[in-house]
Protein backbone atom coordinates (compact mmCIF):
# COMPACT_ATOMS: atom_id res chain seq x y z
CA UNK A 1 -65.14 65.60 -11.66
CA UNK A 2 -66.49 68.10 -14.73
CA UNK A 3 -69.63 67.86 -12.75
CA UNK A 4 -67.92 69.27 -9.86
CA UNK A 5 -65.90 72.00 -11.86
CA UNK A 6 -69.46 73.28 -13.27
CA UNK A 7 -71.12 73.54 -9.67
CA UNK A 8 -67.75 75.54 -8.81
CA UNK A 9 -67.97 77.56 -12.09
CA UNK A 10 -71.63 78.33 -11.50
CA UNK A 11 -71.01 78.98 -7.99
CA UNK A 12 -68.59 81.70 -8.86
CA UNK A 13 -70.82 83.54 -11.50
CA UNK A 14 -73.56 83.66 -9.01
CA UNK A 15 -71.21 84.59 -6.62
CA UNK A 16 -69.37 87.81 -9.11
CA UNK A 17 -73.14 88.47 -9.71
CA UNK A 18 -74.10 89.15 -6.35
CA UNK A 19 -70.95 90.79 -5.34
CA UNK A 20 -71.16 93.56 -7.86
CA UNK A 21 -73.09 96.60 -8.27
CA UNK A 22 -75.08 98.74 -6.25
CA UNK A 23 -78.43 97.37 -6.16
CA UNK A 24 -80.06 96.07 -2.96
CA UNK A 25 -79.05 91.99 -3.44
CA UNK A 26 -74.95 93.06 -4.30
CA UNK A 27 -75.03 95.89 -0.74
CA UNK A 28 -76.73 93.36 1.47
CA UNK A 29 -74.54 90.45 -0.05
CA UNK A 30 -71.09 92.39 0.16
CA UNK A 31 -72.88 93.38 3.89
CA UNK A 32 -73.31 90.22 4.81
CA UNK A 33 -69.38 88.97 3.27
CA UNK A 34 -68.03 91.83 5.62
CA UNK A 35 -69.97 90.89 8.66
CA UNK A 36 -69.59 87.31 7.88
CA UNK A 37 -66.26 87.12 7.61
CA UNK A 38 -65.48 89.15 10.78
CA UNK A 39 -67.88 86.98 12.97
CA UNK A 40 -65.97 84.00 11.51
CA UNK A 41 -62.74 85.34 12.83
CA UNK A 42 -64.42 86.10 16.42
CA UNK A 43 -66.26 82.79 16.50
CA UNK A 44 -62.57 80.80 15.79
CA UNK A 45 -61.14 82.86 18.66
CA UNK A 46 -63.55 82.04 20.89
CA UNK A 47 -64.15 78.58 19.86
CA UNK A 48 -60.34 78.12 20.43
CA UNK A 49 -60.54 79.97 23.77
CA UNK A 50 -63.61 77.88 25.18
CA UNK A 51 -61.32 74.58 24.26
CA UNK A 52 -58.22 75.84 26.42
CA UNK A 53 -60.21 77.49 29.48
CA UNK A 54 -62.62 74.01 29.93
CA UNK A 55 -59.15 72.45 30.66
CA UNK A 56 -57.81 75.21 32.62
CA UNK A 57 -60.65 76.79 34.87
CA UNK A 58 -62.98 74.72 36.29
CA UNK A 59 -66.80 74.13 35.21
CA UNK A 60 -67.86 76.25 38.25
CA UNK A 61 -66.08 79.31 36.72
CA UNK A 62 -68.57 79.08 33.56
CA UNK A 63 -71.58 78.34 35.75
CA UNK A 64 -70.92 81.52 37.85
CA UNK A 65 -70.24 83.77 34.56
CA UNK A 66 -73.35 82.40 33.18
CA UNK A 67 -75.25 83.86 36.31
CA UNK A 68 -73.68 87.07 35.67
CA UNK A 69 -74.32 87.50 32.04
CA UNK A 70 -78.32 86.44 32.87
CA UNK A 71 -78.44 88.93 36.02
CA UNK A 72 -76.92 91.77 33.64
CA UNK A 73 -80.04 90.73 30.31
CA UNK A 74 -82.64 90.85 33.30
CA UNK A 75 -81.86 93.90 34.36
CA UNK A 76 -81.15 95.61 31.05
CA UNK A 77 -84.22 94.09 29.30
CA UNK A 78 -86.31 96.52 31.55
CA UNK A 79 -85.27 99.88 29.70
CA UNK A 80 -84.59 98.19 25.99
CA UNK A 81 -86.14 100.50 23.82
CA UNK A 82 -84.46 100.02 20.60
CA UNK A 83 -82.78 103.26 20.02
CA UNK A 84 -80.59 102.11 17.36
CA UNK A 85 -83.43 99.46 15.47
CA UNK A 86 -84.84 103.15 15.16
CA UNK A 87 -82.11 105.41 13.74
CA UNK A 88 -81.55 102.82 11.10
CA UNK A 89 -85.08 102.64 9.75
CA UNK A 90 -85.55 106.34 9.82
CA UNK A 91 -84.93 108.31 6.79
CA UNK A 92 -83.49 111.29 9.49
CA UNK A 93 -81.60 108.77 11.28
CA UNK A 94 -78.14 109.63 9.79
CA UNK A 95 -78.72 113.59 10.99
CA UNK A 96 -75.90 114.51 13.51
CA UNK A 97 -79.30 115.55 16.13
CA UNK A 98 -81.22 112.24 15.80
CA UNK A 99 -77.97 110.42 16.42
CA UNK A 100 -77.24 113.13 19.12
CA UNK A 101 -79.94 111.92 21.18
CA UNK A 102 -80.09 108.18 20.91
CA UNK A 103 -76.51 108.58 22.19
CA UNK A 104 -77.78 110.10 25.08
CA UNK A 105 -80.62 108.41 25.68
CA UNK A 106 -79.19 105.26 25.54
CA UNK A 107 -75.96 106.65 27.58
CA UNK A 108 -78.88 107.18 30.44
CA UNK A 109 -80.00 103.71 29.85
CA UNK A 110 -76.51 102.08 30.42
CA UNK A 111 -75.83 104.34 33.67
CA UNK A 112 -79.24 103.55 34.99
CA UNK A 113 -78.59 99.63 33.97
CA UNK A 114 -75.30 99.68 36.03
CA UNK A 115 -76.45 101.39 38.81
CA UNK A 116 -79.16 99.05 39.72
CA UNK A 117 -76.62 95.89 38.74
CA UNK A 118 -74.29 97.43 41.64
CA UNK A 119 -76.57 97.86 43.92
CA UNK A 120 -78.37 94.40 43.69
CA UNK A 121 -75.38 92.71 43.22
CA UNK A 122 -75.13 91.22 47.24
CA UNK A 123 -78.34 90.24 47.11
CA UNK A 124 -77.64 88.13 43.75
CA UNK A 125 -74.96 86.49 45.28
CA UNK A 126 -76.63 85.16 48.47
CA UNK A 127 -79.81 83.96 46.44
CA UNK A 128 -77.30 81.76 44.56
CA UNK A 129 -74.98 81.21 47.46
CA UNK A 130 -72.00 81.93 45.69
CA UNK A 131 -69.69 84.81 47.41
CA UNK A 132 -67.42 86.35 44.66
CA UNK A 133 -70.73 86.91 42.67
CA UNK A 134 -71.36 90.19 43.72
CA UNK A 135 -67.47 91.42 42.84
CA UNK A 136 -67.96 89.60 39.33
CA UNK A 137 -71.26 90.88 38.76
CA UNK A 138 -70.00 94.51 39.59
CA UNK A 139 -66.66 94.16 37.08
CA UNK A 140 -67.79 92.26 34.72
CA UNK A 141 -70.76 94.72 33.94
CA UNK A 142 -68.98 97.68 33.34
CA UNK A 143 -69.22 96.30 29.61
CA UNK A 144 -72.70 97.92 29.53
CA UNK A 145 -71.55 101.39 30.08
CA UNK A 146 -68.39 101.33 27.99
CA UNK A 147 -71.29 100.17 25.14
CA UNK A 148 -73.64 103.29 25.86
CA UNK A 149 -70.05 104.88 25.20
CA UNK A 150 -69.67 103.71 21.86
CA UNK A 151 -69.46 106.24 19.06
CA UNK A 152 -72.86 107.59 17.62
CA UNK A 153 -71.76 107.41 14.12
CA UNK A 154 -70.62 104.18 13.86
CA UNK A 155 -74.30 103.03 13.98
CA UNK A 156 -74.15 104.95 10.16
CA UNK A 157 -72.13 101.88 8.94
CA UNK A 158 -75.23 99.68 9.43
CA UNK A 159 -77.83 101.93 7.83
CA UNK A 160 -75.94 102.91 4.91
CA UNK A 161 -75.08 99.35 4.39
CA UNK A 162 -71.38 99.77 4.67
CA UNK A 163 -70.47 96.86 7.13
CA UNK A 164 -66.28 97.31 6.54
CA UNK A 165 -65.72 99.25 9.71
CA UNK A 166 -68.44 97.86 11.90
CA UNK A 167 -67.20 94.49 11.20
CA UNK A 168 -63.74 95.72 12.50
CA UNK A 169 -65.60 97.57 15.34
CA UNK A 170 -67.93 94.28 16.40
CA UNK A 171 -65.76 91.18 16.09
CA UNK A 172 -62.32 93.52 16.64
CA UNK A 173 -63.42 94.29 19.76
CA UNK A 174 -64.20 90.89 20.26
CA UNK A 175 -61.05 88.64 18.99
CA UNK A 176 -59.07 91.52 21.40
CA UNK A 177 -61.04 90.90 24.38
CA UNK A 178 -60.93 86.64 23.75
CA UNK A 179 -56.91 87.10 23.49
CA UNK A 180 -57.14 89.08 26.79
CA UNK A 181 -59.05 86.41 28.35
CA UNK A 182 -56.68 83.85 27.52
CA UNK A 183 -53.65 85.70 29.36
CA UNK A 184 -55.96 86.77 32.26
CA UNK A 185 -57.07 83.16 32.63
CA UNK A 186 -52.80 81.87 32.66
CA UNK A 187 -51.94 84.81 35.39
CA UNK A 188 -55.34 84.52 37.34
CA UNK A 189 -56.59 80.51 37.45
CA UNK A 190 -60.03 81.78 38.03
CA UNK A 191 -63.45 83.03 36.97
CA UNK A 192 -62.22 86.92 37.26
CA UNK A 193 -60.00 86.10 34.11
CA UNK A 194 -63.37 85.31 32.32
CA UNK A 195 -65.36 88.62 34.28
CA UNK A 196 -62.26 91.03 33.32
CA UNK A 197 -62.12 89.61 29.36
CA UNK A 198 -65.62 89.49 29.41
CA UNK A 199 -65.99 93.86 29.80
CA UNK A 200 -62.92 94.19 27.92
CA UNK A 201 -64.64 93.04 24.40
CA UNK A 202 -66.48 96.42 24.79
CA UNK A 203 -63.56 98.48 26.21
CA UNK A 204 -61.99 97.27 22.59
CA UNK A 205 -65.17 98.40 20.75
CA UNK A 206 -65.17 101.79 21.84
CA UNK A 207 -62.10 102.91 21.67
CA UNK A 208 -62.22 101.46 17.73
CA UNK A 209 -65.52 102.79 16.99
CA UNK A 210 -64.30 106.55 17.95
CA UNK A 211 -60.66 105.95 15.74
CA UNK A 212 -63.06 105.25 12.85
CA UNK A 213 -65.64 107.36 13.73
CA UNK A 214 -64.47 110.53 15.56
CA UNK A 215 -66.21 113.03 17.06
CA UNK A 216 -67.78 113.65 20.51
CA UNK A 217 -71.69 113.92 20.95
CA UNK A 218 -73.10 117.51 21.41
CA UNK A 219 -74.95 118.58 24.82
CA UNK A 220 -77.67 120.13 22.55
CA UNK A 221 -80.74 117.98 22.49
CA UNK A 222 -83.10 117.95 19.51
CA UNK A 223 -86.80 117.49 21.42
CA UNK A 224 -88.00 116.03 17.84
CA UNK A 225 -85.61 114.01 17.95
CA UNK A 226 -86.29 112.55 21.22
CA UNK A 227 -90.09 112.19 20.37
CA UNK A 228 -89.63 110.20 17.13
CA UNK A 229 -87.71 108.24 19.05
CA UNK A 230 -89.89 107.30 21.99
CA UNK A 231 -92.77 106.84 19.65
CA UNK A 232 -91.12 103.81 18.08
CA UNK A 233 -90.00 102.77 21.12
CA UNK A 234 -93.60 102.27 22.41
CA UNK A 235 -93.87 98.96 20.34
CA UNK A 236 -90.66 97.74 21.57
CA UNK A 237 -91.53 97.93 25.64
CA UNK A 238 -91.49 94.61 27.35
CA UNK A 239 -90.00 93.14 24.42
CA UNK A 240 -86.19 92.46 25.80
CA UNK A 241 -88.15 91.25 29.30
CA UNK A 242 -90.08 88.52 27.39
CA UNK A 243 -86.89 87.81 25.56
CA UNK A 244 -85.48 87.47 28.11
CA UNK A 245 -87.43 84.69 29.90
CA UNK A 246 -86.95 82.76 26.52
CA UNK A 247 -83.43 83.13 26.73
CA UNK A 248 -82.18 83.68 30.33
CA UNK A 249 -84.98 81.30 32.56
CA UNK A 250 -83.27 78.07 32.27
CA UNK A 251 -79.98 79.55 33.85
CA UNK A 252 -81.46 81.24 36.51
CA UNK A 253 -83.74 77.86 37.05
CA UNK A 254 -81.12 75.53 36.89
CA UNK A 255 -78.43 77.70 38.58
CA UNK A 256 -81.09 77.51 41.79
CA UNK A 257 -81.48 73.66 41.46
CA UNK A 258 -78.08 72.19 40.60
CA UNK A 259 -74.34 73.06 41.62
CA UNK A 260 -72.19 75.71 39.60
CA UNK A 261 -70.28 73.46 37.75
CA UNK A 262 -73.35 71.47 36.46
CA UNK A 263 -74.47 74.28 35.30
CA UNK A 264 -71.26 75.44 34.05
CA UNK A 265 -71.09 72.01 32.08
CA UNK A 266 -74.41 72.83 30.58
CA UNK A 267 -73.93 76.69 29.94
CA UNK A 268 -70.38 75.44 28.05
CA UNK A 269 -72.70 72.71 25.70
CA UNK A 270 -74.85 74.52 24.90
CA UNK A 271 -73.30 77.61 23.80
CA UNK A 272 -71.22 75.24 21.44
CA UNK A 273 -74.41 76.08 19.10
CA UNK A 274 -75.66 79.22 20.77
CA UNK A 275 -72.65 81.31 20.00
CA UNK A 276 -72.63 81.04 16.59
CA UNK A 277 -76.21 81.41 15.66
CA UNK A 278 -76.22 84.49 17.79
CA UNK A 279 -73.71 85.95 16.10
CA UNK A 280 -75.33 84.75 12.87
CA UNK A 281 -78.65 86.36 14.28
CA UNK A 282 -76.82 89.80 14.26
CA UNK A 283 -75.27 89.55 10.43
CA UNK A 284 -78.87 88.88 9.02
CA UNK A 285 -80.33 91.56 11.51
CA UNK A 286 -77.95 93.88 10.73
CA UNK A 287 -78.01 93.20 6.58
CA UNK A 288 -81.64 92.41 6.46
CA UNK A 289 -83.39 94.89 8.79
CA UNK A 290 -82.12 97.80 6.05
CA UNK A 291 -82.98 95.29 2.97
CA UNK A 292 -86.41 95.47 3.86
CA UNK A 293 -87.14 98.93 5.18
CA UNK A 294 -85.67 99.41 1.47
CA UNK A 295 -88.80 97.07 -0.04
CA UNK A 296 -91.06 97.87 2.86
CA UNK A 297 -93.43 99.12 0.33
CA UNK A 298 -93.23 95.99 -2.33
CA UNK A 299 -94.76 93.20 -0.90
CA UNK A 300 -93.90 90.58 -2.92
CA UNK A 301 -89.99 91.55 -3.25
CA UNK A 302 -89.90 91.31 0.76
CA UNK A 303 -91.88 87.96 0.48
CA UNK A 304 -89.02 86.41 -1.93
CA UNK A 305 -86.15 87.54 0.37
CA UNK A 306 -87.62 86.20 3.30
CA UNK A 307 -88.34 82.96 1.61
CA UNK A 308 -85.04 82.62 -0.51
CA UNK A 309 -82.76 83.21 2.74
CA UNK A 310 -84.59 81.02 5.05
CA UNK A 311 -84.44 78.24 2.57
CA UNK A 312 -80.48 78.53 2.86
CA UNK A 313 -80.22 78.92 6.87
CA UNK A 314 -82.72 75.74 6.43
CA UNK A 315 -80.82 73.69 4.13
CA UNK A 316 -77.55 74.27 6.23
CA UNK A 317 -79.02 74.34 9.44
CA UNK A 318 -81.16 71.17 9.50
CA UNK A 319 -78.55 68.58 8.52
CA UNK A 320 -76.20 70.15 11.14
CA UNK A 321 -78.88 69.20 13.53
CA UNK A 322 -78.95 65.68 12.47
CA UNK A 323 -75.16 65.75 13.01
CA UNK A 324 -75.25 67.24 16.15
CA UNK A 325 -77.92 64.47 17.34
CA UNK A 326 -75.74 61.44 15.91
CA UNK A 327 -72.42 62.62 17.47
CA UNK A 328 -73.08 65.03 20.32
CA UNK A 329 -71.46 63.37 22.98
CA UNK A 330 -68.29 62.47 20.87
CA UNK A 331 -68.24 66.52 19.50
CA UNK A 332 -68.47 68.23 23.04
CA UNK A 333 -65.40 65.67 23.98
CA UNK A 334 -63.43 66.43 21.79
CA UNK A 335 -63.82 70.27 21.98
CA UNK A 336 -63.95 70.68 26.03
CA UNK A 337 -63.09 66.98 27.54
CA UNK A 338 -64.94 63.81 28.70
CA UNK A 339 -66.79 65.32 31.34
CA UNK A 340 -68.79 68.09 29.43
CA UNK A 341 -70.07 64.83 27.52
CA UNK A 342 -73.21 64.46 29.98
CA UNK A 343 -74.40 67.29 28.56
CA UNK A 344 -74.84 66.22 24.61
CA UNK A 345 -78.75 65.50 25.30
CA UNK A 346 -78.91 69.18 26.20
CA UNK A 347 -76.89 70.12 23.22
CA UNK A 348 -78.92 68.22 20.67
CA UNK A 349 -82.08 70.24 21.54
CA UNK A 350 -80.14 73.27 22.32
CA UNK A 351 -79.21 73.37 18.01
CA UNK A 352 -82.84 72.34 17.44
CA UNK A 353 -83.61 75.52 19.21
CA UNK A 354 -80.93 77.59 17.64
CA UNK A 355 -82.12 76.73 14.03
CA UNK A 356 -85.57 77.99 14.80
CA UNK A 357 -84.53 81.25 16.64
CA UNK A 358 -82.41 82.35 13.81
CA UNK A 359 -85.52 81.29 11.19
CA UNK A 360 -87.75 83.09 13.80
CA UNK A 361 -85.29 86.29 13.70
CA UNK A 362 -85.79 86.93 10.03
CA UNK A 363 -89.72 87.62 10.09
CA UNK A 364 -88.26 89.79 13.70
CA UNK A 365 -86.34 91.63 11.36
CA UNK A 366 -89.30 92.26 8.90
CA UNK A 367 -91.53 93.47 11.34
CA UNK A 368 -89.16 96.14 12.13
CA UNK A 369 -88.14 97.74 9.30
CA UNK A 370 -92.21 98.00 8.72
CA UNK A 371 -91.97 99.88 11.90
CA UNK A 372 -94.32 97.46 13.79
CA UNK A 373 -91.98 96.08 16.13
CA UNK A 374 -95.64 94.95 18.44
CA UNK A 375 -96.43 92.15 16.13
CA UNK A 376 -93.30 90.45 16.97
CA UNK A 377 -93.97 91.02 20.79
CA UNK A 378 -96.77 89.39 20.56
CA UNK A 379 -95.21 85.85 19.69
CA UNK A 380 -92.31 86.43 22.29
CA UNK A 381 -95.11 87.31 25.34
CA UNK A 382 -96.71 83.41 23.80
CA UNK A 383 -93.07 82.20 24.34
CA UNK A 384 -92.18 83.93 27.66
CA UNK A 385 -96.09 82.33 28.84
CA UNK A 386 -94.59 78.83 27.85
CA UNK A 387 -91.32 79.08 29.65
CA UNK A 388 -92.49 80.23 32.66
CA UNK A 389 -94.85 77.34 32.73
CA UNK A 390 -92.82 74.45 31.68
CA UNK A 391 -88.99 75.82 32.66
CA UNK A 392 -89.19 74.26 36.62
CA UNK A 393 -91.01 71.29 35.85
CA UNK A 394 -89.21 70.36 33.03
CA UNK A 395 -85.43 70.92 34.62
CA UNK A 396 -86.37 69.39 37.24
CA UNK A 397 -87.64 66.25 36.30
CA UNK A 398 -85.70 66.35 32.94
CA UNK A 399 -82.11 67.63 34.30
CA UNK A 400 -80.13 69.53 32.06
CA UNK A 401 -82.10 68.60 29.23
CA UNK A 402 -85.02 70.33 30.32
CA UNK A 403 -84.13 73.47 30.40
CA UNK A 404 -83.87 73.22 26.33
CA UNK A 405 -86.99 70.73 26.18
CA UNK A 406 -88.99 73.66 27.61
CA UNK A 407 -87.16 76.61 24.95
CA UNK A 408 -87.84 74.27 22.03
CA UNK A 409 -91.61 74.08 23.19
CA UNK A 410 -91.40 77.85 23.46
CA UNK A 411 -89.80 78.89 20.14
CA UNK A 412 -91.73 76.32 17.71
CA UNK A 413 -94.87 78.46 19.20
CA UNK A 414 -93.27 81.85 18.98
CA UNK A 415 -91.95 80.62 15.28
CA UNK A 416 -95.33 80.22 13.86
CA UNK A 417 -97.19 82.90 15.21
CA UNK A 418 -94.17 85.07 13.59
CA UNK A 419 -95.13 83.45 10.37
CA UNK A 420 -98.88 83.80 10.98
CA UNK A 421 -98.20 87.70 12.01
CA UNK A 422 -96.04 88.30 8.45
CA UNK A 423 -99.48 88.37 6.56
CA UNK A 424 -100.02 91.74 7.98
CA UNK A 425 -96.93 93.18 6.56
CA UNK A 426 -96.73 90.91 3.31
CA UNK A 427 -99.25 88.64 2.35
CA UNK A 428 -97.44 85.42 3.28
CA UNK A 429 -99.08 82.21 4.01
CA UNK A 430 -97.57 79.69 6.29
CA UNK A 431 -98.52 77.24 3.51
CA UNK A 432 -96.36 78.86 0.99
CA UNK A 433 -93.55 80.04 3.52
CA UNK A 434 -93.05 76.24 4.36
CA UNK A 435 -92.14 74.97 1.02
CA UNK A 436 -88.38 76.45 1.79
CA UNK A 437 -88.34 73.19 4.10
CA UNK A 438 -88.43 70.38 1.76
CA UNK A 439 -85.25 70.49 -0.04
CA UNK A 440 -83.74 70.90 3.42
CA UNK A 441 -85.38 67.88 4.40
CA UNK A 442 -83.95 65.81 1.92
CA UNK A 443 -80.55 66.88 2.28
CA UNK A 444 -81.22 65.97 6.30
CA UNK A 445 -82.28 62.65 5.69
CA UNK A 446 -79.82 61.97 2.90
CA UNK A 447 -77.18 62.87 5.67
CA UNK A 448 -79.08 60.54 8.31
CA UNK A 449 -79.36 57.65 6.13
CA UNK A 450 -75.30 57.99 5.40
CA UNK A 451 -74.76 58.11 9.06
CA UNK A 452 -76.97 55.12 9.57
CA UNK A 453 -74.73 53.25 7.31
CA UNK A 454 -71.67 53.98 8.14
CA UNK A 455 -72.82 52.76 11.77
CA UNK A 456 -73.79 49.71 10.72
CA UNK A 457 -70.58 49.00 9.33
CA UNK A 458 -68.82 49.51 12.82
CA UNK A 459 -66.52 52.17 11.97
CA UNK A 460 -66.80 54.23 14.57
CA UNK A 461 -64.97 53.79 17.78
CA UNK A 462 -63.21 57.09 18.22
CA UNK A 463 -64.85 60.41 19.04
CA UNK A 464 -62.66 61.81 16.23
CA UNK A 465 -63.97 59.05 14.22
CA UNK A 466 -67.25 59.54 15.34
CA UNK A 467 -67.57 63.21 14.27
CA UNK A 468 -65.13 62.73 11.21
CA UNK A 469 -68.05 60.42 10.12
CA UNK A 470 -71.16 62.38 10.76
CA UNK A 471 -69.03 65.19 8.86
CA UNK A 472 -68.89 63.44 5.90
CA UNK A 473 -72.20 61.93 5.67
CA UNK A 474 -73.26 65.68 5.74
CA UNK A 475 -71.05 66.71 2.77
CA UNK A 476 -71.67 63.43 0.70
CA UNK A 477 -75.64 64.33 0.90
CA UNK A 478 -74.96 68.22 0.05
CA UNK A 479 -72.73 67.02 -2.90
CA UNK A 480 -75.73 64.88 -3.85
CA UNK A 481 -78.54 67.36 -3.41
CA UNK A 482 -77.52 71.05 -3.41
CA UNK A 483 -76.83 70.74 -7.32
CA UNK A 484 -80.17 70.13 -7.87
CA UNK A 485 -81.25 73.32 -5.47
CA UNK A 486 -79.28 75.56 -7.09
CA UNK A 487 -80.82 74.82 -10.37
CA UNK A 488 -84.50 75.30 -8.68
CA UNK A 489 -83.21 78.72 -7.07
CA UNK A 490 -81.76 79.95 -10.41
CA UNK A 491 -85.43 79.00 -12.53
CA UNK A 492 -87.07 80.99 -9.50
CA UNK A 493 -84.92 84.07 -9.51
CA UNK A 494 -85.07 83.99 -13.52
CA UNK A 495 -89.34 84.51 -12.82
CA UNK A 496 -89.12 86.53 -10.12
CA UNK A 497 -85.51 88.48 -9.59
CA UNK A 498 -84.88 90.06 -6.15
C-alpha cells in the first residue's frame, strides 16, 4: 500500500511539474490536458452512440456511410495542400493577411471538393449498386464546406499553443453532432440519421469557432501571402492521395466484393480502435507539430521528445494490443452484439495497425514543423505501392481480415522508412529510436502471461468475464512494471531535461 501512495505522490509532482510554467514541456503538456480531455468527452459520446445505433440501424446503414466517408477522402485528397500545417509553422502565420488567404484558399478547395462529390455522386452509387448513395453522398458532404467555413482565427489557438477553445471548437462540435445523431436515428430508422449527424459535427464547429473567434475574412488578398503558401504546399501534393490508399482502399475493395452489411460489420470493428487513435493522432499533431518547429533548430532536444513520447504511446499501446488479441470477439459483443463478433480477427490487426500509425504520426509531425513535409511522402507513396498490391488479393482470399493484413504490411514499411528519413532532420538512428520498445515489451508480455493464467484456470465463460479478465491482467502487469519506468524516465530527464 505505501508503495502505491509513493507512485501516486510521485505521479502528482511530476504531474504539478509539468503543468506549470511557461516553458515548452508545461504549454504542450497543459495542450495536450485540454485536447485530451475534450477528445475523451467526444470519444465517450460516440462510443456510447455506436453501442445504441448497432442495435437500432442495421449493419448495412454503416457499410453504406463507410462508402460515403471514403468517396468524400478520395476526392478531397486531390487538392490537400496543407494550408493550415503551414500557418502554424510560419512565424507570419498569426498576421490577419496570411490567415486571410488560407481562408480563402482553402474556402475554394471545399467548394471545388463538393462540387465534384455532387456531380459524381450517381455514378458512385451504381458502381456499388446501392440507390440512396448518391442522396447520402450529396447531404452528408456538405460537412466539407461548412469546414472551409470555419473561422480563420481559430487556427491561432493551435499555434500559440492555447488548446482551451479549440478543444471546445473540435470535440464541441462533435459531442453536439453524436447527440443529434442519436435523435435523428429514433425519428428516422435509417442510414440518413447517420448522413444528417454526420455534416452536423461541422455545422456545430463553425458556428462555435466564429462565437469564440469573431470576425469575417477580408476580400483583400495578400499575393505574398498566397506564394508562401503554395511554396510549402509543393511538398505536401499527392500526399492526402497516397494517404488515402493506406486508409480508404480496403473499403472501397471490400465494399465491391462483399454485401453492405459485411462491410458495415467490419467498418463498425474496426473503428472500435480506429476512432480513438485518430483522434489521438490529432492531440499529438496538434501539441507536437508547434513543440518542434519551437526546437527545430536543437537537434538533440527534438530527438528526446520524439523518443520520450513514443515510449509512452508504446508502453500503453502494446499491451492493449495483446488485450485486444486475447478477447476480441468477447469485446466487440459486448459493445455492438453477437453478430459484429465475426469480425474480431479484423479487429486484432486493425489495433496492431493503429499503434503503428499513431508511432508513425509523430516522426509525420517532425518532418513538418522542419518544413520538409516530402520526406514523409516518401514513406506514404512505399505504403500506397503496398496496398495497391496486396489490398484485392488479400480481401479476397483473407475476408475481412485482409483488408487489415494488407494495412499492417503497409504501415510497418511506411513506419521505418519514417524512422530511417528522421536522420535528415535529427540525427536519429533506428538503433537508438528502438530502445523506447523494450520496457513496453515487458509490460506486454507480463500482461500475456497473466492472461495465459487466468485461462488455464477456466475462469472465463462470459464475454464480460472474458474482457473483465484481460483488463486486469493489463493493470496487474502495469502495477508491476511502470514503477520501475518511471524511475528510468526520471534518471534520463535528470541527464538530459526537455
Amino acid at each position: 500500500m505505501m508503495g502505491f501512495m509513493s507512485i501516486c505522490k510521485r505521479i502528482k509532482v511530476a504531474a504539478k511539474g509539468a503543468l506549470s510554467g511557461e516553458s515548452l514541456r508545461a504549454k504542450a503538456t497543459r495542450g495536450g490536458a485540454w485536447l485530451g480531455s475534450g477528445s475523451f468527452a467526444e470519444q465517450v459520446s460516440r462510443f456510447a452512440r455506436n453501442m445504441l445505433l448497432t442495435r437500432l440501424l442495421a449493419p448495412g446503414a454503416f457499410g453504406a456511410m463507410a462508402i460515403v466517408l471514403s468517396s468524400s477522402s478520395l476526392v478531397a485528397s486531390f487538392s490537400d495542400v496543407g494550408l493550415w500545417p503551414a500557418v502554424i509553422r510560419n512565424p507570419r502565420g498569426g498576421d490577419d493577411s496570411y490567415l486571410n488567404a488560407a481562408w480563402w484558399m482553402g474556402l475554394g478547395r471545399a467548394i471545388g471538393i463538393y462540387s465534384l462529390i455532387f456531380t459524381a455522386a450517381p455514378w458512385i452509387a451504381r458502381f456499388y449498386e446501392i440507390p440512396d448513395l448518391s442522396m447520402l453522398l450529396r447531404v452528408a458532404l456538405l460537412s466539407i464546406l461548412l469546414d472551409g467555413l470555419i473561422s480563420p482565427r481559430s487556427k491561432l489557438a493551435q499555434k500559440d499553443m492555447k488548446f482551451g477553445r479549440w478543444a471546445f471548437i473540435s470535440n464541441g462540435g462533435g459531442i453536439c453532432g453524436v447527440v443529434l445523431t442519436i435523435v435523428l436515428s429514433f425519428v428516422l430508422r435509417d442510414v440518413r440519421a447517420l448522413a444528417i449527424g454526420y455534416c452536423s459535427e461541422n455545422a456545430f464547429r463553425c458556428i462555435f469557432s466564429y462565437i469564440l473567434f469573431p470576425g469575417l475574412p477580408s476580400l483583400k488578398l495578400d499575393t505574398d501571402a498566397i506564394r508562401d503558401l503554395l511554396k510549402f504546399s509543393r511538398g505536401m501534393i499527392g500526399l492526402s492521395f497516397l494517404n488515402l490508399i493506406f486508409a480508404r482502399a480496403d473499403i472501397f475493395v471490400l465494399g465491391k466484393l462483399y454485401s453492405p452489411a459485411a462491410l458495415g460489420i467490419y467498418t463498425m470493428a474496426v473503428y472500435l480502435v480506429q476512432t480513438p487513435s485518430s483522434f489521438l493522432i490529432n492531440i499529438l499533431g496538434t501539441t507536437l507539430l508547434p513543440a518542434f518547429s519551437h526546437v527545430r533548430e536543437d537537434k538533440e532536444r527534438g530527438n528526446r521528445i520524439l523518443s520520450e513520447v513514443s515510449s509512452w504511446l508504446i508502453l500503453l499501446g502494446l499491451p492493449a494490443v495483446v488485450m485486444i488479441w486475447q478477447c476480441g470477439p468477447s469485446l466487440l459483443t459486448i459493445t455492438y452484439g453477437a453478430r459484429y463478433a465475426a469480425a474480431s480477427g479484423a479487429l486484432v490487426v486493425a489495433a496492431g495497425v493503429t499503434l503503428l500509425n499513431t508511432l508513425n504520426s509523430l516522426v509525420t509531425s517532425l518532418f513538418y514543423a522542419a518544413g520538409r513535409p516530402a520526406l514523409h511522402r516518401r514513406a506514404v507513396a512505399a505504403s500506397a505501392v503496398i496496398m495497391i498490391i496486396a489490398i484485392y488479393p488479400a480481401c479476397k482470399y483473407l475476408g475481412l481480415v485482409g483488408g487489415q493484413a494488407a494495412a499492417l504490411l503497409a504501415i510497418i514499411v511506411s513506419y521505418l522508412l519514417q524512422l530511417d528519413r528522421a536522420r535528415e532532420i535529427t540525427g536519429l538512428t533506428i538503433i537508438r529510436y528502438g530502445k523506447v520498445i523494450l520496457p513496453a515489451a515487458m509490460v506486454s508480455v507480463g500482461s500475456l502471461v497473466a492472461i495465459f493464467a487466468v485461462r488455464a484456470l477456466g475462469l472465463a465463460i462470459k464475454p464480460a468475464e472474458d474482457v473483465a479478465i484481460c483488463v486486469a491482467a493489463c493493470v496487474i502487469a502495469y502495477v508491476f512494471y511502470v514503477p520501475m519506468l518511471m524511475r528510468l524516465e526520471k534518471s534520463r530527464n535528470v541527464k538530459a531535461p526537455v
